[in-house]
Each structure stands twice: as C-alpha cells, then as structure tokens.
N, C-alpha and C. Protein backbone atom coordinates (compact mmCIF):
# COMPACT_ATOMS: atom_id res chain seq x y z
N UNK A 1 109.88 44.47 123.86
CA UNK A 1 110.35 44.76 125.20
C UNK A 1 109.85 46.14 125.58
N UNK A 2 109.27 46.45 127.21
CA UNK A 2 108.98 47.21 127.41
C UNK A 2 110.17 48.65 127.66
N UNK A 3 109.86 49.67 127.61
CA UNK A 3 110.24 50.84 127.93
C UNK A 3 111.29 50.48 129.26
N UNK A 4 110.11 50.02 130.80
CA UNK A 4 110.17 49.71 131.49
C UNK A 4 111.37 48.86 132.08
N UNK A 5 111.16 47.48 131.44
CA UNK A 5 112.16 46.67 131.35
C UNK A 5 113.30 47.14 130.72
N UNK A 6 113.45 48.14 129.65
CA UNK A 6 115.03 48.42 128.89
C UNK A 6 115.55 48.93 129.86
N UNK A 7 115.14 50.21 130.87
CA UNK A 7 115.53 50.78 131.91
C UNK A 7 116.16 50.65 133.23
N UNK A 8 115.64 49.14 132.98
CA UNK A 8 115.95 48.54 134.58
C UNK A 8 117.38 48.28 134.63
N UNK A 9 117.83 47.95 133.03
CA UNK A 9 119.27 47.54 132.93
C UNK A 9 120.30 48.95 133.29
N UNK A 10 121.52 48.11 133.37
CA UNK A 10 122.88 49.56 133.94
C UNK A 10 122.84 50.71 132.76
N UNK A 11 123.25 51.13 132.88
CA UNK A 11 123.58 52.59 131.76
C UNK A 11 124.70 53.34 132.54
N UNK A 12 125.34 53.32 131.75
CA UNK A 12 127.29 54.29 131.94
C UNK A 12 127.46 55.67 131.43
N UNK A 13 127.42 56.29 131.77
CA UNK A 13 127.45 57.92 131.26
C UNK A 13 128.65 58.91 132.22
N UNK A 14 129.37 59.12 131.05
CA UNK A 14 130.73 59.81 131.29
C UNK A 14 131.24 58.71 132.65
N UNK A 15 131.33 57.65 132.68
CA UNK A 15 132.35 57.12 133.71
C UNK A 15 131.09 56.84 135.07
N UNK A 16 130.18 57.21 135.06
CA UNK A 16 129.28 57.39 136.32
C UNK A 16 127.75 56.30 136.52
N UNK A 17 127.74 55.22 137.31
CA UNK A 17 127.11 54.31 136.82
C UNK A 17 125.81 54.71 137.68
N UNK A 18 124.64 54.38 136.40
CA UNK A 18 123.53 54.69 137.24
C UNK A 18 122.62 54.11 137.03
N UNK A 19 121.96 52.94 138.01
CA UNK A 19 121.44 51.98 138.26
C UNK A 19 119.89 52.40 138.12
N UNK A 20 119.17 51.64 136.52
CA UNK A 20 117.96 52.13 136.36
C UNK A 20 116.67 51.41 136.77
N UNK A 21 115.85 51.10 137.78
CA UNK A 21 114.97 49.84 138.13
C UNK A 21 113.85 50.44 138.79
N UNK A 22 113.73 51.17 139.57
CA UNK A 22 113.00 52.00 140.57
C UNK A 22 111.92 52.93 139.61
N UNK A 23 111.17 53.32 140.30
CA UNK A 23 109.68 54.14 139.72
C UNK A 23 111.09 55.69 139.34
N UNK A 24 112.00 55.74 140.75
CA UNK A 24 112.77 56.83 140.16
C UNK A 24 113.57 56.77 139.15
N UNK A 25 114.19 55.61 139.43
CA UNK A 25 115.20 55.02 138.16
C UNK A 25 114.49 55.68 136.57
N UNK A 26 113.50 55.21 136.86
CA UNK A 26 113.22 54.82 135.21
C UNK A 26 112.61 56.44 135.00
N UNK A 27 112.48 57.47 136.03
CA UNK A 27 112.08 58.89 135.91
C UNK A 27 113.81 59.34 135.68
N UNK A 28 114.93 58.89 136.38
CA UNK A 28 115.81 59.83 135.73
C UNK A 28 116.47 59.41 134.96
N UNK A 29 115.95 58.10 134.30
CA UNK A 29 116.90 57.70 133.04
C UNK A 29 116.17 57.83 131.78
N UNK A 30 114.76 58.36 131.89
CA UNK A 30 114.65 59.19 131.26
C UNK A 30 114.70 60.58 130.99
N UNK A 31 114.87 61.52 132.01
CA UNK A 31 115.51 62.62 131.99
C UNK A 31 117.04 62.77 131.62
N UNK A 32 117.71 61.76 131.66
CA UNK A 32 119.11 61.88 131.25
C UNK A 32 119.05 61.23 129.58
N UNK A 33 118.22 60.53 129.34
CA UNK A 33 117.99 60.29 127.95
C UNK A 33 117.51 61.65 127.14
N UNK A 34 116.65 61.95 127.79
CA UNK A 34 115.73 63.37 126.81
C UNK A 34 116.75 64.41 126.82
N UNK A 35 117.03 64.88 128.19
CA UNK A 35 117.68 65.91 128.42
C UNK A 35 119.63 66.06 128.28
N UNK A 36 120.46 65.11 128.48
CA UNK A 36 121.63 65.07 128.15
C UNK A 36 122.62 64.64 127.15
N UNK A 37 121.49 63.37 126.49
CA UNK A 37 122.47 62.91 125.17
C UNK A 37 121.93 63.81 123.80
N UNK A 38 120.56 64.83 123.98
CA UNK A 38 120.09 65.31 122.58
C UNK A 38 121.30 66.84 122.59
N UNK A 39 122.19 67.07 123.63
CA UNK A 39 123.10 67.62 123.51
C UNK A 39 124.64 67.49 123.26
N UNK A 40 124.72 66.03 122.86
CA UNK A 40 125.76 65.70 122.32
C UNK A 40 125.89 65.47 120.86
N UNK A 41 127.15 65.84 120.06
CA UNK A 41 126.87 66.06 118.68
C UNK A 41 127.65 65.02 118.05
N UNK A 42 127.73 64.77 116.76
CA UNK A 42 128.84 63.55 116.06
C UNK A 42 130.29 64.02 116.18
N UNK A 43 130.30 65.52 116.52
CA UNK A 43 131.48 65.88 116.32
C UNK A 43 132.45 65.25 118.06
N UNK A 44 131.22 65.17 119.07
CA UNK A 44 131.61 64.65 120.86
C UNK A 44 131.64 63.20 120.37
N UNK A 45 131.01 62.75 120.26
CA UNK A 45 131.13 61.02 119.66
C UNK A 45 132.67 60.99 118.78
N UNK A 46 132.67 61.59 117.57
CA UNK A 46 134.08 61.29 116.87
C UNK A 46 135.00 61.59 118.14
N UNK A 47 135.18 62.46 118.63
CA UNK A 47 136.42 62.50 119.48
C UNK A 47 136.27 62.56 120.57
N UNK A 48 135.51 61.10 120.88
CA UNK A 48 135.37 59.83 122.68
C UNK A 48 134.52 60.71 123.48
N UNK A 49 134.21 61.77 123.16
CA UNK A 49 133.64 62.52 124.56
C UNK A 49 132.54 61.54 125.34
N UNK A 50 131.72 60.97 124.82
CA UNK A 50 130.75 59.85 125.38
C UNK A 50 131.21 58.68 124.82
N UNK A 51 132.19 58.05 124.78
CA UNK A 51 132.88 56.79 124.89
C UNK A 51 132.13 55.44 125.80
N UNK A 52 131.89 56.28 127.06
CA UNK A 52 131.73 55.78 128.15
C UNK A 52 130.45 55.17 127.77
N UNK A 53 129.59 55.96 127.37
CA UNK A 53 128.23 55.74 127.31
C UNK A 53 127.74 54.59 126.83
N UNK A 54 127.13 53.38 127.58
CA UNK A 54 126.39 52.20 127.07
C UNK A 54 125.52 51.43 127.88
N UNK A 55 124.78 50.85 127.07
CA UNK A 55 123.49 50.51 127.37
C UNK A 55 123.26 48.66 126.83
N UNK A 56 123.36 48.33 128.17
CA UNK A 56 123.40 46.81 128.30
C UNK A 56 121.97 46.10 128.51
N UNK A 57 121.42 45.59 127.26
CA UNK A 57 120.27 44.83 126.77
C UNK A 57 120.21 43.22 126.68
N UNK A 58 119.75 42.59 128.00
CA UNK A 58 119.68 40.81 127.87
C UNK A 58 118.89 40.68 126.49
N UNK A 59 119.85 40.45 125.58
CA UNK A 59 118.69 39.52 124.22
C UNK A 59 117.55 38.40 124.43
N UNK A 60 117.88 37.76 126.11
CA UNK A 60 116.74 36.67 125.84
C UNK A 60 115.53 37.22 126.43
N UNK A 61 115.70 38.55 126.47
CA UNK A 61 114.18 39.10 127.16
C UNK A 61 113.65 39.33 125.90
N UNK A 62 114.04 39.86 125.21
CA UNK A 62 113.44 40.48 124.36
C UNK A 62 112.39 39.42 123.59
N UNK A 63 111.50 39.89 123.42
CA UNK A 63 110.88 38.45 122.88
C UNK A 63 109.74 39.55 121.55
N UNK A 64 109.84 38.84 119.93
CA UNK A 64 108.88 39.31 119.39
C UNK A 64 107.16 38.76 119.19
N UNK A 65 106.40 39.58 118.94
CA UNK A 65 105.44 38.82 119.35
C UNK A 65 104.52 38.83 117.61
N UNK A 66 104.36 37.93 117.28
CA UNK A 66 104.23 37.12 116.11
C UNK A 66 102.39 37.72 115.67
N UNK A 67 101.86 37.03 116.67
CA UNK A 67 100.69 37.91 116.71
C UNK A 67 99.39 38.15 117.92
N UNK A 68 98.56 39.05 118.03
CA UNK A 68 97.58 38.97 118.92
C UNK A 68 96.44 38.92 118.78
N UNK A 69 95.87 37.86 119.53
CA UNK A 69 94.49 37.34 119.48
C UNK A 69 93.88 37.25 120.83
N UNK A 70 92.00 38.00 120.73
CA UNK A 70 91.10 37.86 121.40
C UNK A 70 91.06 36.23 121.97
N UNK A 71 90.66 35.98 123.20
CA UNK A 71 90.63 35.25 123.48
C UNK A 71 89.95 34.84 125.31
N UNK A 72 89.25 33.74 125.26
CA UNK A 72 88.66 33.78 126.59
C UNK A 72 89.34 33.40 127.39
N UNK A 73 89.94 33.65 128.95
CA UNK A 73 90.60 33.29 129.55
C UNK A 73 90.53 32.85 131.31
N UNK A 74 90.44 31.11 131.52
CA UNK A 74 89.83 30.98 132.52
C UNK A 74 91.00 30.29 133.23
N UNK A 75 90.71 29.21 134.73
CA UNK A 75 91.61 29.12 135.49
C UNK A 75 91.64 27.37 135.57
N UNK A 76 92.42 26.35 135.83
CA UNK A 76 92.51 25.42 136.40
C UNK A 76 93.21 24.87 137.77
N UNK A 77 92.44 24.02 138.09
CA UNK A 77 94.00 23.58 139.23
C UNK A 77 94.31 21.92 138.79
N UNK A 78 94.88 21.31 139.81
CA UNK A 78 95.47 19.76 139.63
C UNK A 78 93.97 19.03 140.10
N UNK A 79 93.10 19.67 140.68
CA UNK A 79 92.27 18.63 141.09
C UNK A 79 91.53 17.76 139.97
N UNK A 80 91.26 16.12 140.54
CA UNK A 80 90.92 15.43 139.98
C UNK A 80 89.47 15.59 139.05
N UNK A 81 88.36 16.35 139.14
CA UNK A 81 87.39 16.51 138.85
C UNK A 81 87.33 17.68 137.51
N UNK A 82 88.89 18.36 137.78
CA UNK A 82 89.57 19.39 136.31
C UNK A 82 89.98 18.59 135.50
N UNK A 83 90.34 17.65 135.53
CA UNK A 83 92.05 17.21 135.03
C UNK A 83 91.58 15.24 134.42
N UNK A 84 93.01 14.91 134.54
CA UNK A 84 92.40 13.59 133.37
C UNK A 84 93.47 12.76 135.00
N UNK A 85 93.53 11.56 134.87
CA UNK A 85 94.30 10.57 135.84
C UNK A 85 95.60 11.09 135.92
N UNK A 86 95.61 12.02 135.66
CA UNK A 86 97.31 12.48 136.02
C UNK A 86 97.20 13.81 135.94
N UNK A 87 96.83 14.43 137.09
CA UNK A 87 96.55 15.54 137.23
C UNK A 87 97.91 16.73 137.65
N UNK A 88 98.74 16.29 137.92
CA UNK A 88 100.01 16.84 137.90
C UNK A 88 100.90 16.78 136.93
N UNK A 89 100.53 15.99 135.82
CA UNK A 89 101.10 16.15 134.19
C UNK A 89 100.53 16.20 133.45
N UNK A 90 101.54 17.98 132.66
CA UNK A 90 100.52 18.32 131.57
C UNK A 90 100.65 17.38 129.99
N UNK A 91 99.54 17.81 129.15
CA UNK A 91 100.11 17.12 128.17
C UNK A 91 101.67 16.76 127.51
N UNK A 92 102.21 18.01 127.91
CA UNK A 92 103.53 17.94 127.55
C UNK A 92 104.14 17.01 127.84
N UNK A 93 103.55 16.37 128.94
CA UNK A 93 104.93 15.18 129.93
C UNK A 93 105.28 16.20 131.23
N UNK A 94 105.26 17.44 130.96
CA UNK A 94 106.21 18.35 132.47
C UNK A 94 105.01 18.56 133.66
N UNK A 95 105.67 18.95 134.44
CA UNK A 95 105.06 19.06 135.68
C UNK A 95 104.09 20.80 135.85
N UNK A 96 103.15 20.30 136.50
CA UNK A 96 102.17 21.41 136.32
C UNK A 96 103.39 22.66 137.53
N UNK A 97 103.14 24.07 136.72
CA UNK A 97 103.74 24.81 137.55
C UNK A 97 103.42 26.43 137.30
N UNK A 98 103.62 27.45 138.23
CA UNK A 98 103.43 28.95 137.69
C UNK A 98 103.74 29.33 136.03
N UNK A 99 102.99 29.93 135.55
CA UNK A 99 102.98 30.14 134.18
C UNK A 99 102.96 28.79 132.96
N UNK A 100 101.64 27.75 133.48
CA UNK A 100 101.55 26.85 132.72
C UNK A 100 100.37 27.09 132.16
N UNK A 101 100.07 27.06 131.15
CA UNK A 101 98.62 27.25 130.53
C UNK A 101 98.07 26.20 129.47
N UNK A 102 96.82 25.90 129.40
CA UNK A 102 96.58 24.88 128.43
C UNK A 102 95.77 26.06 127.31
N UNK A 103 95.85 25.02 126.30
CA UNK A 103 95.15 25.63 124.88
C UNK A 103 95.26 24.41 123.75
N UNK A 104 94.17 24.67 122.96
CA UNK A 104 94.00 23.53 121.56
C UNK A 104 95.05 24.24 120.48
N UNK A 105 94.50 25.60 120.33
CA UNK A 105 94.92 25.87 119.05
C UNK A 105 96.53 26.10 118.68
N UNK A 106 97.25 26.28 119.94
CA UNK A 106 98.95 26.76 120.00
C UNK A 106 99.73 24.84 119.99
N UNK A 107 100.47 25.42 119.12
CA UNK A 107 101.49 23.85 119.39
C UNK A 107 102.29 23.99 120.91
N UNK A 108 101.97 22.51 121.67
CA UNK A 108 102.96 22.93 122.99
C UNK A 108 104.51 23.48 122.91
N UNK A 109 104.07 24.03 124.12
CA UNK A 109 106.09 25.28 124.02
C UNK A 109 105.57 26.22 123.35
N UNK A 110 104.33 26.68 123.22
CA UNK A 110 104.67 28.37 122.57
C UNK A 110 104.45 28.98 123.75
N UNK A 111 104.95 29.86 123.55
CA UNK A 111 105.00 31.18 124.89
C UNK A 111 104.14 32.29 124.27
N UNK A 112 103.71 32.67 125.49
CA UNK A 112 102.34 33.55 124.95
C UNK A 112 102.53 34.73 126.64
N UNK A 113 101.76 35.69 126.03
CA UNK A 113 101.85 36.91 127.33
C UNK A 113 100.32 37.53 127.55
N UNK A 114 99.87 37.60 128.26
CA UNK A 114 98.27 38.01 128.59
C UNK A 114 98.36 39.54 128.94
N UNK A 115 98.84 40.40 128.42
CA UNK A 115 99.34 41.67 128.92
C UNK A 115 98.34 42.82 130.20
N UNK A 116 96.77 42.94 129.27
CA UNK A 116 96.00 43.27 130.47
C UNK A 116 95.75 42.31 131.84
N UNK A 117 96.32 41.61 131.93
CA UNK A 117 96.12 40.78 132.98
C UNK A 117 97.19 40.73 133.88
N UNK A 118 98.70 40.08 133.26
CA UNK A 118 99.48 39.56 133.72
C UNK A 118 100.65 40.84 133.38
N UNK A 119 100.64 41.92 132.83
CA UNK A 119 101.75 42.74 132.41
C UNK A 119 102.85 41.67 131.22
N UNK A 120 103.88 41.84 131.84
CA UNK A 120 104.93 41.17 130.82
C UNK A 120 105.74 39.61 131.01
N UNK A 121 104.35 39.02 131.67
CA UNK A 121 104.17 38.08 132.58
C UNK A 121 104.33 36.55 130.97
N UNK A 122 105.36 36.14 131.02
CA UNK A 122 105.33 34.92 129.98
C UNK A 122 105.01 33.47 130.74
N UNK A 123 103.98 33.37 129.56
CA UNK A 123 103.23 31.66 129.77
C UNK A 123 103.72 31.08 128.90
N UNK A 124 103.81 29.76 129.19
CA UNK A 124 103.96 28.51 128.06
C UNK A 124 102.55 27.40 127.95
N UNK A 125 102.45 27.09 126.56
CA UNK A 125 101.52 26.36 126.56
C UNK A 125 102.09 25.18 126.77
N UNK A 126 101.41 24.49 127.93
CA UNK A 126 102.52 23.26 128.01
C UNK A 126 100.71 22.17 128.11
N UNK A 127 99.79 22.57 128.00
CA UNK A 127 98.89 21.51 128.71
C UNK A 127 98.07 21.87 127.48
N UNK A 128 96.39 20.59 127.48
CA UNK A 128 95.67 20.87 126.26
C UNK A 128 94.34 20.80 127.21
N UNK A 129 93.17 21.41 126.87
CA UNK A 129 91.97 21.87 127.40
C UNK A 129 90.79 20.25 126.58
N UNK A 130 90.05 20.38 127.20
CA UNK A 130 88.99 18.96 127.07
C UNK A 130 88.85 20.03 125.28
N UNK A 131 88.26 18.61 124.54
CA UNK A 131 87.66 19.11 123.05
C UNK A 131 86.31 20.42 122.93
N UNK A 132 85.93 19.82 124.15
CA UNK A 132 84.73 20.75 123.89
C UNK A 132 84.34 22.36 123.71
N UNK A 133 85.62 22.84 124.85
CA UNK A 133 86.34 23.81 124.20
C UNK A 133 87.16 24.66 123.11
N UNK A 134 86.59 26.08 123.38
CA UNK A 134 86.69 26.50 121.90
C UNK A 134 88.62 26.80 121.70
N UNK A 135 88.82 26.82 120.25
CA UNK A 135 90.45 26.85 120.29
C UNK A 135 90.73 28.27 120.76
N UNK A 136 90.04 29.25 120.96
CA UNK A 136 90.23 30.42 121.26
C UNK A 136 90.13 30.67 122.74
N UNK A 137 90.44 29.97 123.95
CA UNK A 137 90.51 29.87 124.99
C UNK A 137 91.54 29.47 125.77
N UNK A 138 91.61 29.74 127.12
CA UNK A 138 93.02 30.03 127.35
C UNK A 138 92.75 29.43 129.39
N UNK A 139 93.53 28.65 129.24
CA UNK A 139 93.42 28.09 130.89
C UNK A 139 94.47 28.36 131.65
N UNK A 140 94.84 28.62 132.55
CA UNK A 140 95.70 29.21 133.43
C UNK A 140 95.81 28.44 134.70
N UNK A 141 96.96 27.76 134.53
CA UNK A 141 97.00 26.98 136.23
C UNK A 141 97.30 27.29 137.24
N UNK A 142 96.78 27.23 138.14
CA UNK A 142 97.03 28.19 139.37
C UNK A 142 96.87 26.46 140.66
N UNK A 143 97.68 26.75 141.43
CA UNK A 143 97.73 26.03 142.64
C UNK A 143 96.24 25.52 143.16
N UNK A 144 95.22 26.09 143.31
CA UNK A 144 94.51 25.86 143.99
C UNK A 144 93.20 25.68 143.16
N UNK A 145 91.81 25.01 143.55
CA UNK A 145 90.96 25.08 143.21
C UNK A 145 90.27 26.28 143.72
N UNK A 146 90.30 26.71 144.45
CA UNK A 146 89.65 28.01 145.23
C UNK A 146 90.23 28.85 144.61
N UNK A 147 91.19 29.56 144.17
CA UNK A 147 92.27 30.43 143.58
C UNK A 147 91.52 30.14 141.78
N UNK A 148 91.36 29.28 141.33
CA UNK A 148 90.91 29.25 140.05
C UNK A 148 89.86 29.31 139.74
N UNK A 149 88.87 29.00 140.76
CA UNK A 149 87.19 29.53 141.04
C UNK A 149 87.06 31.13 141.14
N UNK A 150 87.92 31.88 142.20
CA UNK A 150 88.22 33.12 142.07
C UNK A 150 88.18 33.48 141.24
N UNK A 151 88.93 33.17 139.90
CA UNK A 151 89.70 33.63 138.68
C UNK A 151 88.46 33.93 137.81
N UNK A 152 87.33 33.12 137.72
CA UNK A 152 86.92 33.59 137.01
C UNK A 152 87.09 33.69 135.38
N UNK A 153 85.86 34.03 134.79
CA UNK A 153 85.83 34.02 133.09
C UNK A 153 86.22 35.47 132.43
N UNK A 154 87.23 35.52 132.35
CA UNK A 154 87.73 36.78 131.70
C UNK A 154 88.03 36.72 129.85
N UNK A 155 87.57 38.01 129.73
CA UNK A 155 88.10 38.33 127.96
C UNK A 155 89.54 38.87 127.83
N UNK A 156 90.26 38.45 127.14
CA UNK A 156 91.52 39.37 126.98
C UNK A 156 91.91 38.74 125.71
N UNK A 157 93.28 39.93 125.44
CA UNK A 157 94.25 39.70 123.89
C UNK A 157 95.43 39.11 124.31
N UNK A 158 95.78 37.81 124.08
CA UNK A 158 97.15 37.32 124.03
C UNK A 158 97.93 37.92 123.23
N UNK A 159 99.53 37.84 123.14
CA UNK A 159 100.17 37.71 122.32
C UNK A 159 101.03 36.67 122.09
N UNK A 160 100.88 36.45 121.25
CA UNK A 160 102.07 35.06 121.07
C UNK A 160 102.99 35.52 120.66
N UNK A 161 104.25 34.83 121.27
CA UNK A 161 106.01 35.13 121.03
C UNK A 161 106.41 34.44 120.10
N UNK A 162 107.47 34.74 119.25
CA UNK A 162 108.31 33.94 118.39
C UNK A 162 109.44 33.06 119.47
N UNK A 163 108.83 31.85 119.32
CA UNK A 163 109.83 30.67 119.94
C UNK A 163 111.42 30.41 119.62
C-alpha cells in the first residue's frame, strides 16, 4: 500500500479529526507525523496523553504483491475481428469490463497492477490471449476499438497480488 493511499484515511490526534486525502492532506499529515508524534514519549503514551491518537487502515486495500515481471502490454476491445464468437465473454464466463485483462501465463482471478501505467490501478485476469502469443504479455480491455488502437505496444513491470 501506498504512502498515498495510507493517508487518505481519518487520523485522530488529541480529540481533533483531520481528514487526510488532498495534495494538502497528505502534506500535513505528514508534517504532523514527522513533526508532532517524534515528540511524544512512552512516558505520554503510559499515562493516555495520546490515547486519542489512531489510524484507521481498510485491510482489503492492502494487497501484497507476490512478484514483478517485465512484460509487453497491449489493448483489446469486444470487436469481432479481436475476439472469438462471444466477444463480450471472457474466458472466465464474466462479462468484459474496466480493469479486465487477458494473459496465458496467470491462472484466471489473479489480480495484477501495471504501476507505470495505471498507478495503483488493480486488474484481474479474467480473459486468455490467442496461443500465438507470448505468456509474457498483457492485454487490456478497453471499450473501444479506436481507444485500443491508440493504446498501443507498450513495455512495462506488472506486479502480481496475493489473491
């Protein structure tokens, strides 16, 4: 989990709630991190002085990432001339949608993150790419055929998540 993302969540300090999400947010919750708790001692903790103080973390964001691999990364859409007689279902059985991606080498349902590309943007492999393709490649469905022509042949490092 990013820096970023831990920040966005509430944080309670002495009774005073301060909402961390904003380019400022995340500038004064780290100034109140650096600058106000390295002045509190075990002896303010043993007797409640920062009681108040806590920091509320969604566990299902957090996601670990197992490992990262190079990989080529291009675009599809539903059209018939991409796709097999059922161009709106991926291999999985589910319906083609934002953050669906095909690949050989991942078992379907792994979740994977393209970070130079997409930031902290989670994909699922829900679809599988023709054979001829290499297992180290990575398709990305996007709405449109024009939108996935755009897209273009890009290099990047996945990471894959622990499911």
């Amino acid at each position: 989990m990013s820096i970023k993302n831990l920040l966005k969540y509430i944080s309670v300090l002495r009774g005073k709630t301060l909402i961390l999400g904003s380019g400022a947010g995340v500038i004064a919750g780290i100034c109140l991190l650096g600058v106000v708790m390295p002045q509190a001692t075990n002896a303010d903790f043993e007797n409640n002085a920062y009681v108040s103080y806590v920091t509320k973390v969604d566990i299902q964001t957090i996601e670990k990432i197992v490992k990262t691999i190079k990989v080529v990364v291009t675009a599809y859409s539903s059209c018939p001339e991409e796709t097999d007689d059922t161009p709106f279902i991926t291999a999985s059985g589910k319906s083609v949608a934002d953050g669906v991606v095909a690949n050989n080498l991942l078992p379907l349902g792994t979740k994977i993150r393209i970070p130079e590309l997409y930031g902290d943007k989670v994909f699922v492999v829900e679809d599988r790419m023709n054979s001829k393709k290499s297992d180290y490649h990575v398709d990305i469905w996007l709405p449109s055929k024009t939108l996935a022509l755009n897209f273009g042949v890009k290099t990047a490092e996945i990471e894959i998540l622990e499911n």
